[in-house]
N, C-alpha and C. Protein backbone atom coordinates (compact mmCIF):
# COMPACT_ATOMS: atom_id res chain seq x y z
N UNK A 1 -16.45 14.58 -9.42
CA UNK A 1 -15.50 13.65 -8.82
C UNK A 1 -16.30 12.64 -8.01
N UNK A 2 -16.22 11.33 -7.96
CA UNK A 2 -16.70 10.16 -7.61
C UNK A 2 -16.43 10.31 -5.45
N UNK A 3 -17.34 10.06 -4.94
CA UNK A 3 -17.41 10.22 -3.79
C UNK A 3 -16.12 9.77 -3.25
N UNK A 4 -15.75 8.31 -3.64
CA UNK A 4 -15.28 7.11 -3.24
C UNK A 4 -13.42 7.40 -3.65
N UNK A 5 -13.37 8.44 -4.91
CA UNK A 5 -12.20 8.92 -5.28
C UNK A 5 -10.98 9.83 -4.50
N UNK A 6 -12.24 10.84 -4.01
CA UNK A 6 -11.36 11.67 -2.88
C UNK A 6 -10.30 11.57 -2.68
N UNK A 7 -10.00 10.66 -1.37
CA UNK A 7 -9.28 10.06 -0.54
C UNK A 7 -7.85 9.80 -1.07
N UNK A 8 -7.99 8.91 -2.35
CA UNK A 8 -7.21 7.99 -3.29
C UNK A 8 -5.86 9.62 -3.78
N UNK A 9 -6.70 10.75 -4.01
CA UNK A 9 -5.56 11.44 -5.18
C UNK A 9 -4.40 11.54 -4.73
N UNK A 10 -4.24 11.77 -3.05
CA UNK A 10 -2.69 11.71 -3.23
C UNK A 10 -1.93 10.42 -3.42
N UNK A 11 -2.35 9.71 -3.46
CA UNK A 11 -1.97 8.12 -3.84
C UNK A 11 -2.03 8.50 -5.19
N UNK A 12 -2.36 8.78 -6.42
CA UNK A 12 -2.22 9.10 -7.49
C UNK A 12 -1.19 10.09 -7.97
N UNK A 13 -1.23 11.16 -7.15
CA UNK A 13 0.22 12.17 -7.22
C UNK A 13 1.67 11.17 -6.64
N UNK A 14 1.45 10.22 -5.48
CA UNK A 14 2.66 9.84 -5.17
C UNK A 14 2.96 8.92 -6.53
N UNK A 15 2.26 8.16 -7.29
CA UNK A 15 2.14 6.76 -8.28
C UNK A 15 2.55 7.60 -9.25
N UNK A 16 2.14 8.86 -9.70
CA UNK A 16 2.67 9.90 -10.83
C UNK A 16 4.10 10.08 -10.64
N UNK A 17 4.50 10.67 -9.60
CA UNK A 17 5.88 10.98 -9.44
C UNK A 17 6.77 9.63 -9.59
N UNK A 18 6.40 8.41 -8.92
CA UNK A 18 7.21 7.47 -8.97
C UNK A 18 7.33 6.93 -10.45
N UNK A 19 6.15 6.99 -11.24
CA UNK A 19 6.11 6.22 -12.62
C UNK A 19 7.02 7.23 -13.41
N UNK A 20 7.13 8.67 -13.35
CA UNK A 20 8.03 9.65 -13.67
C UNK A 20 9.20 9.51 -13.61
N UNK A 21 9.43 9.29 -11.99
CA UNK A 21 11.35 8.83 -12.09
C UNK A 21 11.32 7.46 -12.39
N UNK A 22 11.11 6.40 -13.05
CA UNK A 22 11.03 5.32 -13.64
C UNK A 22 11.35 5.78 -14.91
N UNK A 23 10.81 6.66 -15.84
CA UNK A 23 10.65 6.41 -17.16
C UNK A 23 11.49 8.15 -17.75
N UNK A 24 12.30 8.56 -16.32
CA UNK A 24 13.31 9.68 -16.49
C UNK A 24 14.43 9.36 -17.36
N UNK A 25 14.80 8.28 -17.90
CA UNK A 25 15.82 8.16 -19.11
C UNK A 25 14.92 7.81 -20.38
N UNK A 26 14.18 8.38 -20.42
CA UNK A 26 13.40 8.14 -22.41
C UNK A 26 13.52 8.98 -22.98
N UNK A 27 13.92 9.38 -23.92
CA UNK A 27 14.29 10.39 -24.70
C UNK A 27 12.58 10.67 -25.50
N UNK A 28 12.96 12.31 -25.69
CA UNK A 28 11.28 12.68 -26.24
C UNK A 28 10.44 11.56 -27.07
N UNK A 29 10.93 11.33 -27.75
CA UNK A 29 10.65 10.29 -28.97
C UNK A 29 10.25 9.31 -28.73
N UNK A 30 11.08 8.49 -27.18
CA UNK A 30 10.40 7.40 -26.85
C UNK A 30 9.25 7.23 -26.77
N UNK A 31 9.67 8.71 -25.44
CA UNK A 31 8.02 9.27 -24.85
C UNK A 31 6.47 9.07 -26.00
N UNK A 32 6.76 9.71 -26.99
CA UNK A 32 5.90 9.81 -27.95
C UNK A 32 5.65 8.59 -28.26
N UNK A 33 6.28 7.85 -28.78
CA UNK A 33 5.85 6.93 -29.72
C UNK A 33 5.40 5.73 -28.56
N UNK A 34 5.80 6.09 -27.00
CA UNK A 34 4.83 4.57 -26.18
C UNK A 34 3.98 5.46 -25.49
N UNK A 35 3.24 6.23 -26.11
CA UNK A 35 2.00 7.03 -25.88
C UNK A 35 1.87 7.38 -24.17
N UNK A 36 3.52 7.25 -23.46
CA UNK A 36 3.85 8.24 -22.05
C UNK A 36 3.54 9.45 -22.07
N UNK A 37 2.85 10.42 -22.84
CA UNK A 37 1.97 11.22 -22.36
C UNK A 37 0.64 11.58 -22.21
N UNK A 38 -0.28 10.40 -23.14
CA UNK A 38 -1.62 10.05 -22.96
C UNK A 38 -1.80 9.37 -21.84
N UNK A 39 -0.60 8.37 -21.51
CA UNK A 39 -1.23 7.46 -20.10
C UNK A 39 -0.75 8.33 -19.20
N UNK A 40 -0.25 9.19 -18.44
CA UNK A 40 0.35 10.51 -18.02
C UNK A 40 -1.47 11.18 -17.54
N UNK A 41 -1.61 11.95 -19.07
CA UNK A 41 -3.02 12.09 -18.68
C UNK A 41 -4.38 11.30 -17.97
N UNK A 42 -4.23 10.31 -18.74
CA UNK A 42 -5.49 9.58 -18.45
C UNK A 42 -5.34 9.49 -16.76
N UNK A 43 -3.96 9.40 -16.11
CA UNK A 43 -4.13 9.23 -14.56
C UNK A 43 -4.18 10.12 -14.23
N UNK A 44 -4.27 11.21 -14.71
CA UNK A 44 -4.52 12.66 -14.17
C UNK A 44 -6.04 13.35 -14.36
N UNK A 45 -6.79 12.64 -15.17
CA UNK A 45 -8.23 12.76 -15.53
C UNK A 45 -8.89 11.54 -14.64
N UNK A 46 -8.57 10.45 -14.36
CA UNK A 46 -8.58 9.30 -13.78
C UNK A 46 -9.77 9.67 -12.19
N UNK A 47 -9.38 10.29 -11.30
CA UNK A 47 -10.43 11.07 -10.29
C UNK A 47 -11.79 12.02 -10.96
N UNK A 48 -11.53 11.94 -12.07
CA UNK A 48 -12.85 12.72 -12.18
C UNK A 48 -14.05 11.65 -12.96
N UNK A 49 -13.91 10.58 -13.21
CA UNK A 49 -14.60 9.46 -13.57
C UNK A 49 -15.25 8.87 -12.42
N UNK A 50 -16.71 8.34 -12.82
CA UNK A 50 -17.29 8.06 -11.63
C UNK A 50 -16.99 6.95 -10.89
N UNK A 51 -16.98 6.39 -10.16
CA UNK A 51 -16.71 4.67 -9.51
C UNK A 51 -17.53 4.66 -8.10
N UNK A 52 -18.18 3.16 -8.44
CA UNK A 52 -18.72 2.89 -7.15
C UNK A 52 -18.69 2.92 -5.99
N UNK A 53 -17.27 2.26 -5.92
CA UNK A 53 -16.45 2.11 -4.47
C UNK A 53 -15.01 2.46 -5.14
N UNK A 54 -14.11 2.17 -4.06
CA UNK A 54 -12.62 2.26 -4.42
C UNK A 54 -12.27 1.07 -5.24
N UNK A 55 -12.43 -0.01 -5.06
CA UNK A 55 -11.55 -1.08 -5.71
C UNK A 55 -11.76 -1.26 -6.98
N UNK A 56 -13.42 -0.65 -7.64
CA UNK A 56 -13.50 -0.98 -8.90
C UNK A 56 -12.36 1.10 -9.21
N UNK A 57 -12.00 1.28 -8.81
CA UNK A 57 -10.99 2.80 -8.97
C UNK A 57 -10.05 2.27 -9.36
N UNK A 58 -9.30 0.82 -8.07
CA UNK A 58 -8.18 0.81 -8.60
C UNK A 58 -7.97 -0.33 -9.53
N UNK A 59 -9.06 -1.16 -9.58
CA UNK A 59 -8.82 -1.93 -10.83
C UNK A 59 -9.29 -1.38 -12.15
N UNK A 60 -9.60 0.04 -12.47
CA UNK A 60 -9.96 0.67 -13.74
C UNK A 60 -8.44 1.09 -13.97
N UNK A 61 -7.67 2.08 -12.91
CA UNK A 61 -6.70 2.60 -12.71
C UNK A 61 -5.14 1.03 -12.90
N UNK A 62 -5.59 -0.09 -12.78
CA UNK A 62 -4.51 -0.63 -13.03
C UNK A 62 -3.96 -1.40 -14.14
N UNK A 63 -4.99 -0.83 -15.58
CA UNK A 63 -4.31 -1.31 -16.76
C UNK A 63 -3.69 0.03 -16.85
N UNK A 64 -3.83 1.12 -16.73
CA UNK A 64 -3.29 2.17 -16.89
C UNK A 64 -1.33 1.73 -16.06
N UNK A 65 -1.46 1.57 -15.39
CA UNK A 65 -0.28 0.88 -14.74
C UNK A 65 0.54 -0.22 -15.80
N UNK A 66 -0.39 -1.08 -15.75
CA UNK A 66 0.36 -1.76 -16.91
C UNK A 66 0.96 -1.94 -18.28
N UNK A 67 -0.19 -0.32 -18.82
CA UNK A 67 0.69 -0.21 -19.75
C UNK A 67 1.91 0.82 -19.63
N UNK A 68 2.45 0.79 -18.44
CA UNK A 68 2.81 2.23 -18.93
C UNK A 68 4.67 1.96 -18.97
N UNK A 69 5.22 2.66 -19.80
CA UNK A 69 6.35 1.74 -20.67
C UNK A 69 7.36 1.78 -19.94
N UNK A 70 8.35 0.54 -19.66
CA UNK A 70 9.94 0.32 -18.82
C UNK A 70 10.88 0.51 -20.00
N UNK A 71 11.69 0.97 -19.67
CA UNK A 71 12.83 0.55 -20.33
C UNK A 71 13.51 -0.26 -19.38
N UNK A 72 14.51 -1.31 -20.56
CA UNK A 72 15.17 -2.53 -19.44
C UNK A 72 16.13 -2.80 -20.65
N UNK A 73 17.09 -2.72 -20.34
CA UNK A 73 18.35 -2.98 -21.45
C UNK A 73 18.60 -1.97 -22.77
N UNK A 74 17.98 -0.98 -22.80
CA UNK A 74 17.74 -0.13 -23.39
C UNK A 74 16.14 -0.06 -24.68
N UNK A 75 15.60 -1.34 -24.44
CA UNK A 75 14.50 -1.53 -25.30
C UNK A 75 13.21 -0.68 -23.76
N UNK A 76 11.99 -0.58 -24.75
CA UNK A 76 10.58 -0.49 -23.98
C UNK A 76 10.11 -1.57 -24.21
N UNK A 77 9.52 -1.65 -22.94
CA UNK A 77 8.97 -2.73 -22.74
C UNK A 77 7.18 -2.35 -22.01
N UNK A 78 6.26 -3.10 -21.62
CA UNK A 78 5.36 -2.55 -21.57
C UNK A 78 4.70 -3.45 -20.04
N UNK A 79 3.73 -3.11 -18.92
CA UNK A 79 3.79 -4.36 -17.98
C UNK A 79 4.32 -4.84 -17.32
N UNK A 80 6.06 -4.69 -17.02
CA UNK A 80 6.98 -4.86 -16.05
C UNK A 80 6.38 -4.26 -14.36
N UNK A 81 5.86 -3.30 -14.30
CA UNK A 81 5.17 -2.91 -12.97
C UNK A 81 4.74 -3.83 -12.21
N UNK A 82 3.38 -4.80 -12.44
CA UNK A 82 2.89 -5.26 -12.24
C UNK A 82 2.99 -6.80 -12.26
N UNK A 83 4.12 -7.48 -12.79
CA UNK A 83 4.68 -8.71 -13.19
C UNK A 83 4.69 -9.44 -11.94
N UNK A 84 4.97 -8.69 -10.69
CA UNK A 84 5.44 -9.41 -9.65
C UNK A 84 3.74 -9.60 -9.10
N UNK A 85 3.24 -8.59 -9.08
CA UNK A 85 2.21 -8.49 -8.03
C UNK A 85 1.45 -8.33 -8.88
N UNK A 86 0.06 -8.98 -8.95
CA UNK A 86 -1.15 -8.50 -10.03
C UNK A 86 -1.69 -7.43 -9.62
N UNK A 87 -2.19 -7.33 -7.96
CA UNK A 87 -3.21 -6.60 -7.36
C UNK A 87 -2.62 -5.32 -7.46
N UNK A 88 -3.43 -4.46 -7.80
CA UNK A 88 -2.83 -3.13 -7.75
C UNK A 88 -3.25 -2.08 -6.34
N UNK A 89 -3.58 -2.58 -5.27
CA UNK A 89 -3.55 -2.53 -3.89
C UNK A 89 -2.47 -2.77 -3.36
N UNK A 90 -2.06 -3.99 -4.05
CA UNK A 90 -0.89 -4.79 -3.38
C UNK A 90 0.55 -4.10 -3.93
N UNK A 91 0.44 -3.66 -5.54
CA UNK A 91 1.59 -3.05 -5.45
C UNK A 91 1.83 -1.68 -5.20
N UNK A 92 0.69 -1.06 -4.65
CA UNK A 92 0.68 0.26 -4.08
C UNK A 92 1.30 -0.03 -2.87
N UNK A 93 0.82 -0.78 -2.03
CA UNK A 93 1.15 -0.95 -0.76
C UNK A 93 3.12 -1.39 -0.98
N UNK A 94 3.01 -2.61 -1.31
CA UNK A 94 5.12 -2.48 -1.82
C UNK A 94 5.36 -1.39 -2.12
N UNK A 95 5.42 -0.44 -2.70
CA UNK A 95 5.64 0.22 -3.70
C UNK A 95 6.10 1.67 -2.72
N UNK A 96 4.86 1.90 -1.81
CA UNK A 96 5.54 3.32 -1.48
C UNK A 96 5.31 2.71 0.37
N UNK A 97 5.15 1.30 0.50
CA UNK A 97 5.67 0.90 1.91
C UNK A 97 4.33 1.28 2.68
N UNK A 98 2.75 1.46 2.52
CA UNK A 98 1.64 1.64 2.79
C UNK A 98 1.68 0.25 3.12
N UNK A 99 0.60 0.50 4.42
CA UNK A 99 0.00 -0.47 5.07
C UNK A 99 -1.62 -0.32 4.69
N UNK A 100 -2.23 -1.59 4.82
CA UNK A 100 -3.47 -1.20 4.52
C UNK A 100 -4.74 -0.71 5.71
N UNK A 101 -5.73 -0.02 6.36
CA UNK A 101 -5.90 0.33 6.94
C UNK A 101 -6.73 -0.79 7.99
N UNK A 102 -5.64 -0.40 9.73
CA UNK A 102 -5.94 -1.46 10.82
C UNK A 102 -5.34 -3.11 11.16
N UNK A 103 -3.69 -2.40 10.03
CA UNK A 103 -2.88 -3.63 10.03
C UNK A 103 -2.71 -3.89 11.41
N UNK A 104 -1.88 -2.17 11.79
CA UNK A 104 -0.91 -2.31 12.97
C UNK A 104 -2.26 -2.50 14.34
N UNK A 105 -3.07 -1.82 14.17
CA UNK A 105 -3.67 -2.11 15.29
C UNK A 105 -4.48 -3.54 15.49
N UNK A 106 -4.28 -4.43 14.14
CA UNK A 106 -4.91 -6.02 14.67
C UNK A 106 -3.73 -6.22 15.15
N UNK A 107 -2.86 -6.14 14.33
CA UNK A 107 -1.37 -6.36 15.13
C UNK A 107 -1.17 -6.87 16.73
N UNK A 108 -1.08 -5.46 16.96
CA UNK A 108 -0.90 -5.07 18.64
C UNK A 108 -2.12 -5.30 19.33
N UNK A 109 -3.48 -5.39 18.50
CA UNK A 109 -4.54 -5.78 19.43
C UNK A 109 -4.36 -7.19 19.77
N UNK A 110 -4.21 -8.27 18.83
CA UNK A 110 -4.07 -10.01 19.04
C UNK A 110 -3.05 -9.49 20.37
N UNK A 111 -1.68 -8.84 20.45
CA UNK A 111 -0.13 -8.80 21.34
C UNK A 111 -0.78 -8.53 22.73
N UNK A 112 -1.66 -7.66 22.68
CA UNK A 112 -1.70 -6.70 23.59
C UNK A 112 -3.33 -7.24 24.73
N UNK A 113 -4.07 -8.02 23.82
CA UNK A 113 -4.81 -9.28 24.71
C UNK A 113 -4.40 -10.18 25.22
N UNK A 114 -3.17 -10.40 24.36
CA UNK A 114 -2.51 -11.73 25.20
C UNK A 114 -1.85 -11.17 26.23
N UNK A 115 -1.15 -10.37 26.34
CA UNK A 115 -0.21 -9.72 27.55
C UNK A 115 -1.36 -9.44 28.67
N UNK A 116 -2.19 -8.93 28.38
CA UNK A 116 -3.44 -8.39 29.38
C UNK A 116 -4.17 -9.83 29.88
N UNK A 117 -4.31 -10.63 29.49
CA UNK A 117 -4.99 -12.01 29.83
C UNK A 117 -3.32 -12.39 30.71
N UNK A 118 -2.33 -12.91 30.49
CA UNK A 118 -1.37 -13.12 31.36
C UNK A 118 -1.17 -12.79 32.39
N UNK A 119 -1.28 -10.93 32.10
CA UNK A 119 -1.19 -10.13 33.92
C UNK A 119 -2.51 -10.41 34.68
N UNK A 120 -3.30 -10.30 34.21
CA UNK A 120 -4.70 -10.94 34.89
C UNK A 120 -4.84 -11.97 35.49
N UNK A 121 -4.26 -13.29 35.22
CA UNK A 121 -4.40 -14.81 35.28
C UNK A 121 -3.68 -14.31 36.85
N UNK A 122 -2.87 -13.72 36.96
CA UNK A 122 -2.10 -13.35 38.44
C UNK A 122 -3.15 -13.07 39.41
N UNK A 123 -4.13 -12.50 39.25
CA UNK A 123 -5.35 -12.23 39.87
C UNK A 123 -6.07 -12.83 39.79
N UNK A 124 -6.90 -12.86 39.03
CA UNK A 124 -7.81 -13.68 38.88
C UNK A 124 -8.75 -13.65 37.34
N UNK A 125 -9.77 -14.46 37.07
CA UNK A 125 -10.27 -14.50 35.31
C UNK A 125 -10.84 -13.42 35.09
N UNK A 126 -11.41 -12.84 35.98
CA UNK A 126 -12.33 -11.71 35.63
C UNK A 126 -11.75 -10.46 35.17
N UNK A 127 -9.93 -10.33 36.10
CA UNK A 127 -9.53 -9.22 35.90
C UNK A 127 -9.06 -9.63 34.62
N UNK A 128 -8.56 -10.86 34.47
CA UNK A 128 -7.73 -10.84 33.20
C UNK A 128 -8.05 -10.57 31.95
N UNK A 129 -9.97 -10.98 31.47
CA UNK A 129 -10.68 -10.42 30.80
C UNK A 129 -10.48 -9.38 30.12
N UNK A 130 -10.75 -8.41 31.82
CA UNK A 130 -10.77 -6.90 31.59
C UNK A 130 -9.43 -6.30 31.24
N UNK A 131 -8.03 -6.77 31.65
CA UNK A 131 -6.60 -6.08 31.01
C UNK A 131 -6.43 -6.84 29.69
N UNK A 132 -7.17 -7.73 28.89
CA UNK A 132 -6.78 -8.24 28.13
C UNK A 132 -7.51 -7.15 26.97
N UNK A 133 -8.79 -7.05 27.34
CA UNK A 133 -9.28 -5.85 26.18
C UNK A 133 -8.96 -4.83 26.36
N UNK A 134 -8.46 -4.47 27.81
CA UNK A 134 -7.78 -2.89 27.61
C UNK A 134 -6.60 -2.64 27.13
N UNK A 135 -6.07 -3.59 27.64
CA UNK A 135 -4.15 -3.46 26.86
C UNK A 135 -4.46 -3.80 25.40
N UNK A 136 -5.08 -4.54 24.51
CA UNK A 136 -5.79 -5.04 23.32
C UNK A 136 -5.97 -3.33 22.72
N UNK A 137 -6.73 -2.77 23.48
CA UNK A 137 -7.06 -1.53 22.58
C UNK A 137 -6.29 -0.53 22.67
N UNK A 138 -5.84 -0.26 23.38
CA UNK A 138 -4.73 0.36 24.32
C UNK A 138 -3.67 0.49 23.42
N UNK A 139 -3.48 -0.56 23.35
CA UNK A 139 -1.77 -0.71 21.97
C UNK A 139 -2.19 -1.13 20.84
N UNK A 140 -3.28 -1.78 20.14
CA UNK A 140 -3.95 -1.14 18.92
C UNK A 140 -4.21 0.26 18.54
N UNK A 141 -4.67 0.81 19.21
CA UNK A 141 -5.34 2.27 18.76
C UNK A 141 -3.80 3.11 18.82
N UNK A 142 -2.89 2.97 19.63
CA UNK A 142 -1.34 3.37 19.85
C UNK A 142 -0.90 3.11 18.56
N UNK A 143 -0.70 2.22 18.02
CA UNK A 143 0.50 1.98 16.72
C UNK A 143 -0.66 2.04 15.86
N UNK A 144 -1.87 2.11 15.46
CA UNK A 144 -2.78 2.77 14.30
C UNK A 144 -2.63 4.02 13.94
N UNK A 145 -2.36 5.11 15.32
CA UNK A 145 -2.32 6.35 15.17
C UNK A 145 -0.77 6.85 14.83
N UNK A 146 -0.30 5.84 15.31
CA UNK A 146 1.67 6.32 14.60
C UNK A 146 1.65 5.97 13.23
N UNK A 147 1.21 4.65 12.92
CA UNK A 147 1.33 4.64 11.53
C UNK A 147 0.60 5.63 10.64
N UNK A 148 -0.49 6.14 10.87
CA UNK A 148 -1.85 7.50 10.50
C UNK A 148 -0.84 8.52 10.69
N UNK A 149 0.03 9.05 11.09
CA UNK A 149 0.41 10.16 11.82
C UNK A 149 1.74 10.29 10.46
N UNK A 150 2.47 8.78 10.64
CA UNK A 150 3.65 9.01 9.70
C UNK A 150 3.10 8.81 8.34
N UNK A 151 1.79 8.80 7.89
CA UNK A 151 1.56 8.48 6.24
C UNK A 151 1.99 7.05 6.11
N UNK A 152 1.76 6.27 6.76
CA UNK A 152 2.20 4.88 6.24
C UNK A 152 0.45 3.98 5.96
N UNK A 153 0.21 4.65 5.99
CA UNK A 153 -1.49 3.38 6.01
C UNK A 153 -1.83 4.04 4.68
N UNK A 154 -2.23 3.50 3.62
CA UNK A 154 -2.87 3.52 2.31
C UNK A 154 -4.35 4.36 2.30
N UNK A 155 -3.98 5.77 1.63
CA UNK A 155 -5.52 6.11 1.49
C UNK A 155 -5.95 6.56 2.79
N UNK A 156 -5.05 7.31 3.69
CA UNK A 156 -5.65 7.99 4.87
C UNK A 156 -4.37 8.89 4.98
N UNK A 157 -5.21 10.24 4.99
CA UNK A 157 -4.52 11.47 5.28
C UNK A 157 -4.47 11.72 6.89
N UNK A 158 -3.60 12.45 6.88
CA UNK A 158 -3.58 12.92 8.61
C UNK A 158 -4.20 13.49 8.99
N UNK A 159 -5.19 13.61 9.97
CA UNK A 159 -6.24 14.40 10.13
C UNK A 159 -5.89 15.44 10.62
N UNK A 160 -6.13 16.71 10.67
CA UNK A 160 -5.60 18.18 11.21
C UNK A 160 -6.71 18.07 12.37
N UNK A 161 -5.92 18.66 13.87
CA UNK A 161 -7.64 19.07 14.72
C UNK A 161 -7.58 20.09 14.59
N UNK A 162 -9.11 19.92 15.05
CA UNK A 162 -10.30 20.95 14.73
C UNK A 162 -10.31 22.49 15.75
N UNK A 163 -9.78 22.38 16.98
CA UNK A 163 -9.16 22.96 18.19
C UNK A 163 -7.56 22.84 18.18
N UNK A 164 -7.21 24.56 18.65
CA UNK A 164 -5.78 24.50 18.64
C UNK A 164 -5.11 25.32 18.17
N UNK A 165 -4.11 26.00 18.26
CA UNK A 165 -3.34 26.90 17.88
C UNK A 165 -2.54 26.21 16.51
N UNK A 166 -2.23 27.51 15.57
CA UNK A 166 -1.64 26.99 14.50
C UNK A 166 -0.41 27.39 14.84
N UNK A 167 0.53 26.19 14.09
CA UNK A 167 2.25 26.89 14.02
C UNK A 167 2.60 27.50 12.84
């Protein structure tokens, strides 16, 4: 398994299940004949292929996406996935509502310098400096770890600690 793959599989189990209930009205036959159980496999063999980094992962991984068959009026069709959005980052992220990692905390870091430079200016420049990078990190590192916590950031599991009683 590719170093760089790890991370990615449950993003592959969630993209399995969803492409599944998508293509839950095809009758066996369909299945067969738009080769929905070879591309099935291939994303299930897909982590054990080597890749450099992640992105050449998910651009190997996103013709597999594209072909993989809609029905739409009762015909198959092939490529509808991806029609809206090319990037297949990008429609991971739509798709199951993933953020990509250190949205929320540029977010709240730009919010949370400016608020800290404001209360400061009351005092004076020096303090304001200093509440501007603390409130900055303060409420960055805050809404990074809620979004980490609820599974919303792309490609990051929740970390279990290492100290602590189990429930």
């Amino acid at each position: 398994m590719g170093e760089y793959t790890v991370y990615i599989c449950r993003d592959l189990d969630e993209l399995k299940k969803r492409l599944l209930q998508k293509a839950s009205d095809f009758s066996p036959s369909e299945k067969e004949r738009s080769n929905f159980y070879y591309i099935l496999e291939v994303i299930e063999q897909s982590p054990r292929w080597k890749y450099r980094n992640k992105n050449e992962f998910y651009k190997n991984l996103s013709w597999v996406v594209q072909e993989f068959p809609v029905k739409n009026s009762g015909k198959v069709f092939y490529g509808d996935y991806l029609s809206v959005c090319s990037d297949f980052q990008e429609y991971i992220k739509d798709e199951f509502g993933f953020l990509s990692p250190n949205d929320k905390f540029m977010s709240n870091f730009l919010w949370g310098g400016f608020l800290g430079f404001l209360l400061g200016l009351f005092i004076n420049i020096y303090l304001a400096i200093a509440f501007s990078v603390f409130l900055a990190f303060l409420l960055g590192a805050r809404a990074e770890t809620k979004a980490r916590k609820a599974g919303k950031v792309l490609g990051i599991q929740e970390t279990k600690p290492k100290f602590g009683r189990k429930n």
